[in-house]
Protein backbone atom coordinates (compact mmCIF):
# COMPACT_ATOMS: atom_id res chain seq x y z
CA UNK A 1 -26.14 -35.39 6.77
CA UNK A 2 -23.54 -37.08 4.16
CA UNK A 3 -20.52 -35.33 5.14
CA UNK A 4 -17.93 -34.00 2.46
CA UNK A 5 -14.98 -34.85 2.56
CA UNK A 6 -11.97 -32.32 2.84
CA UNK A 7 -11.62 -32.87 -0.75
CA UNK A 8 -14.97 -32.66 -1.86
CA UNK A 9 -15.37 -29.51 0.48
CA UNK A 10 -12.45 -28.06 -1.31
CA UNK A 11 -13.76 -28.75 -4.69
CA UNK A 12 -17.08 -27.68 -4.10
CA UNK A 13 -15.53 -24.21 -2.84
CA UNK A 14 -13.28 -23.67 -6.02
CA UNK A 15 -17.01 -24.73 -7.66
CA UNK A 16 -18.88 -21.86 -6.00
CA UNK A 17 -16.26 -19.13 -6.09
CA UNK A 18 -16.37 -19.51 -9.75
CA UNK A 19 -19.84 -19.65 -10.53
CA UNK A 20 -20.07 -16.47 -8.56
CA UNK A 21 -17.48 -14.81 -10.74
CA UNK A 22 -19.04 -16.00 -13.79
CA UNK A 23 -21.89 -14.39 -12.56
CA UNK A 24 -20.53 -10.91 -12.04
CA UNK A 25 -19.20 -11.05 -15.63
CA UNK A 26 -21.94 -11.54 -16.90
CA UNK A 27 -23.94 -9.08 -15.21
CA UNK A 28 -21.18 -6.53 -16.59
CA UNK A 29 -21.11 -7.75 -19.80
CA UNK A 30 -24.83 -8.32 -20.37
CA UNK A 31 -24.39 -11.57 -21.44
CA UNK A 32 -27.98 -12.69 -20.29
CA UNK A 33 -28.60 -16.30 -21.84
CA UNK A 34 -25.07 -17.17 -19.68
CA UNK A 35 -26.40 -15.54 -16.76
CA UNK A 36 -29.77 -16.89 -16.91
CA UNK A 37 -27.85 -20.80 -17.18
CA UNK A 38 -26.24 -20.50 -13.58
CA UNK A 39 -29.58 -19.80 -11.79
CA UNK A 40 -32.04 -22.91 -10.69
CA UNK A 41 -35.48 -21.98 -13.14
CA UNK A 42 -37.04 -21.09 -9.52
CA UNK A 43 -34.15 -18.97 -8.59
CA UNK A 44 -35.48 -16.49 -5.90
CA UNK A 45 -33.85 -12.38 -6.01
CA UNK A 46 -34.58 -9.77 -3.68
CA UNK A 47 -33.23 -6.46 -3.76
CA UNK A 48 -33.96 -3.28 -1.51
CA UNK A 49 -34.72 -1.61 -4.37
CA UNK A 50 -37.18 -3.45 -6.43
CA UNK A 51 -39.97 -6.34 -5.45
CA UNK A 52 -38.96 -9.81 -5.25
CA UNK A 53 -38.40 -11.71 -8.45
CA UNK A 54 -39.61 -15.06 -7.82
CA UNK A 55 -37.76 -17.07 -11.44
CA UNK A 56 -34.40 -16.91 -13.05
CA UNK A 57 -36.56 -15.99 -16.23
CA UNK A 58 -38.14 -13.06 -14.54
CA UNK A 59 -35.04 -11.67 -12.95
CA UNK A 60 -33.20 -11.67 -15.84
CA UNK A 61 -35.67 -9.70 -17.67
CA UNK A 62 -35.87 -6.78 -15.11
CA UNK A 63 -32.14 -7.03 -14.26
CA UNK A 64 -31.89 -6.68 -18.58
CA UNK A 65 -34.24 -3.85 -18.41
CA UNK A 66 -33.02 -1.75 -15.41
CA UNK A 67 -29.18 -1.96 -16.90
CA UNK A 68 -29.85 -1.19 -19.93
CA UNK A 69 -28.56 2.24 -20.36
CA UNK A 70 -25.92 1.61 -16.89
CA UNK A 71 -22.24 0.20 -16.98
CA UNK A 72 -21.36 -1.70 -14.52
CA UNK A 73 -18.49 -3.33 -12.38
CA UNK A 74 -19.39 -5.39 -9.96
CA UNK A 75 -16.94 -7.01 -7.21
CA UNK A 76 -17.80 -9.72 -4.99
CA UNK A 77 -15.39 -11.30 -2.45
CA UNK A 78 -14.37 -12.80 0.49
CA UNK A 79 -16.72 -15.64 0.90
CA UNK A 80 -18.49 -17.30 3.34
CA UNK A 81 -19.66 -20.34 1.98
CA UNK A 82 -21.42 -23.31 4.40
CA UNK A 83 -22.81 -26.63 3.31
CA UNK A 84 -26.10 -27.92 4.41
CA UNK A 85 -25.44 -30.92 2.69
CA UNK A 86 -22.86 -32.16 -0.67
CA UNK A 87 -25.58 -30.70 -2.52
CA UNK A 88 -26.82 -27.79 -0.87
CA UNK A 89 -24.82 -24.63 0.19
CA UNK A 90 -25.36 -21.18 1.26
CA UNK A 91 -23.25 -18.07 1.16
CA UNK A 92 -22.44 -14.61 2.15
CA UNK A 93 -20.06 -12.10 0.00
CA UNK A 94 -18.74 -8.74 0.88
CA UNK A 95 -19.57 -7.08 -2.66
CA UNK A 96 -18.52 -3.30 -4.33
CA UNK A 97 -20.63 -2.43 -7.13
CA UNK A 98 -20.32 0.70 -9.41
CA UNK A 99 -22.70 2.11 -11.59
CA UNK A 100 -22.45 4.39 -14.58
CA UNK A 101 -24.93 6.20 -16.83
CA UNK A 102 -25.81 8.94 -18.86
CA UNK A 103 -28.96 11.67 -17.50
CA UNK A 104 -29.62 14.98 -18.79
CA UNK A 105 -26.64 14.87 -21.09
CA UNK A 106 -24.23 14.39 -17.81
CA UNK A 107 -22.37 11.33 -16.58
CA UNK A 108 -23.44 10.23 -13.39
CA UNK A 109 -22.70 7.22 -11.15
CA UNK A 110 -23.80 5.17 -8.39
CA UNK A 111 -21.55 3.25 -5.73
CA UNK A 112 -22.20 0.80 -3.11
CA UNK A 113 -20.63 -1.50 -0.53
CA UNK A 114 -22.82 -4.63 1.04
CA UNK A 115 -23.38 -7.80 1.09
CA UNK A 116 -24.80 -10.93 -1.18
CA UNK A 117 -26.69 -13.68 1.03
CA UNK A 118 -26.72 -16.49 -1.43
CA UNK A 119 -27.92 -20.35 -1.96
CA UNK A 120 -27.00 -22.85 -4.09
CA UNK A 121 -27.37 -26.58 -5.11
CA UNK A 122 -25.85 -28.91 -6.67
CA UNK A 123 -27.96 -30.30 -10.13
CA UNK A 124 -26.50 -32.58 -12.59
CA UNK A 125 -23.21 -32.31 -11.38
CA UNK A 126 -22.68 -28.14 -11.49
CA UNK A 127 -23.88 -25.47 -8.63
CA UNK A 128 -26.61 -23.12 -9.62
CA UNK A 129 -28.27 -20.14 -7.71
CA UNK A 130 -31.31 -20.60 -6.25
CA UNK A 131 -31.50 -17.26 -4.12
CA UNK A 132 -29.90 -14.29 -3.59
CA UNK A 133 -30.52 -11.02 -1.60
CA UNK A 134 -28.88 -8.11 -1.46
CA UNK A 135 -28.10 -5.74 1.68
CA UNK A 136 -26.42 -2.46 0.83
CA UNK A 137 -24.07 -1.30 3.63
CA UNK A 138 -23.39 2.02 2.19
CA UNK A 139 -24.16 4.44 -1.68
CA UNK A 140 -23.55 7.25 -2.57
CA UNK A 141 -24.84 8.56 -5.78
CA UNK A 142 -23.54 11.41 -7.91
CA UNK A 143 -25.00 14.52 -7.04
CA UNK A 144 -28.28 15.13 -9.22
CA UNK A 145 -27.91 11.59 -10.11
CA UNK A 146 -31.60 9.49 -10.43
CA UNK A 147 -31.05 5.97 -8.92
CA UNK A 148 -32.17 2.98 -9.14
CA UNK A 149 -33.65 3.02 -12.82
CA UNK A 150 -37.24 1.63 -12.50
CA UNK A 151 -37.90 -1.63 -12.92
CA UNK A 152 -40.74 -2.07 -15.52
């Protein structure tokens, strides 16, 4: 393996952080066609909850489905991030993640601690996703409260 230099590594980092953060924003503010652009078209998703999603395309359509009546914060942080190669990357985050919606004419919500386990490469000269899982830690849901929405 080509190895980065301390520079590179550095820049690479700064790279990653923000394309996760960009990537939490958008999940909260349901901009989808941004979301969609930092994922690899073969992007691969699992989540406890649902099946896997095996394309950017069809993630984005359940995650657009199953949030569409929730509000959402999401917080992901202090990353792990190791490099395979100057291209290739993987990463862990410690994330928080709250959910809010309306059922039965009463607010509920939905709160978990856990953990992304990410990869990434390097196309055209900007990171992308090209997996993710997610390992809850520890929820709690509102008493009464129906969750996760079904995907379709």
């Amino acid at each position: 393996m080509v190895a980065l230099s301390d520079l590179d590594r550095l820049i690479a980092l700064e790279d990653i952080k923000l394309l996760k953060a960009r990537r939490d924003r958008f999940v909260d503010t349901k901009d989808w066609d941004a979301l969609e652009a930092l994922h690899a078209p073969e992007h691969h998703s699992y989540n406890g909850d649902y099946p896997p999603w095996t394309t950017a395309a069809e993630m984005i359509r359940n995650v657009r489905f199953i949030m569409d009546r929730l509000r959402t914060a999401h917080h992901s942080h202090t990353p792990e991030i190791t490099f395979e190669s100057p291209v290739r990357a993987s990463g862990i985050w410690a994330m928080t993640g709250v959910s809010l919606w309306d059922q039965g004419g009463e607010e509920h919500w939905f709160t978990a601690f856990g953990h992304y386990f990410e990869t990434y490469e390097k196309r055209d000269g900007r990171w992308l996703f090209t997996s993710r899982r997610l390992q809850y830690t520890f929820t709690r849901t509102s008493p009464g409260g129906v969750f996760p929405p079904p995907a379709p």
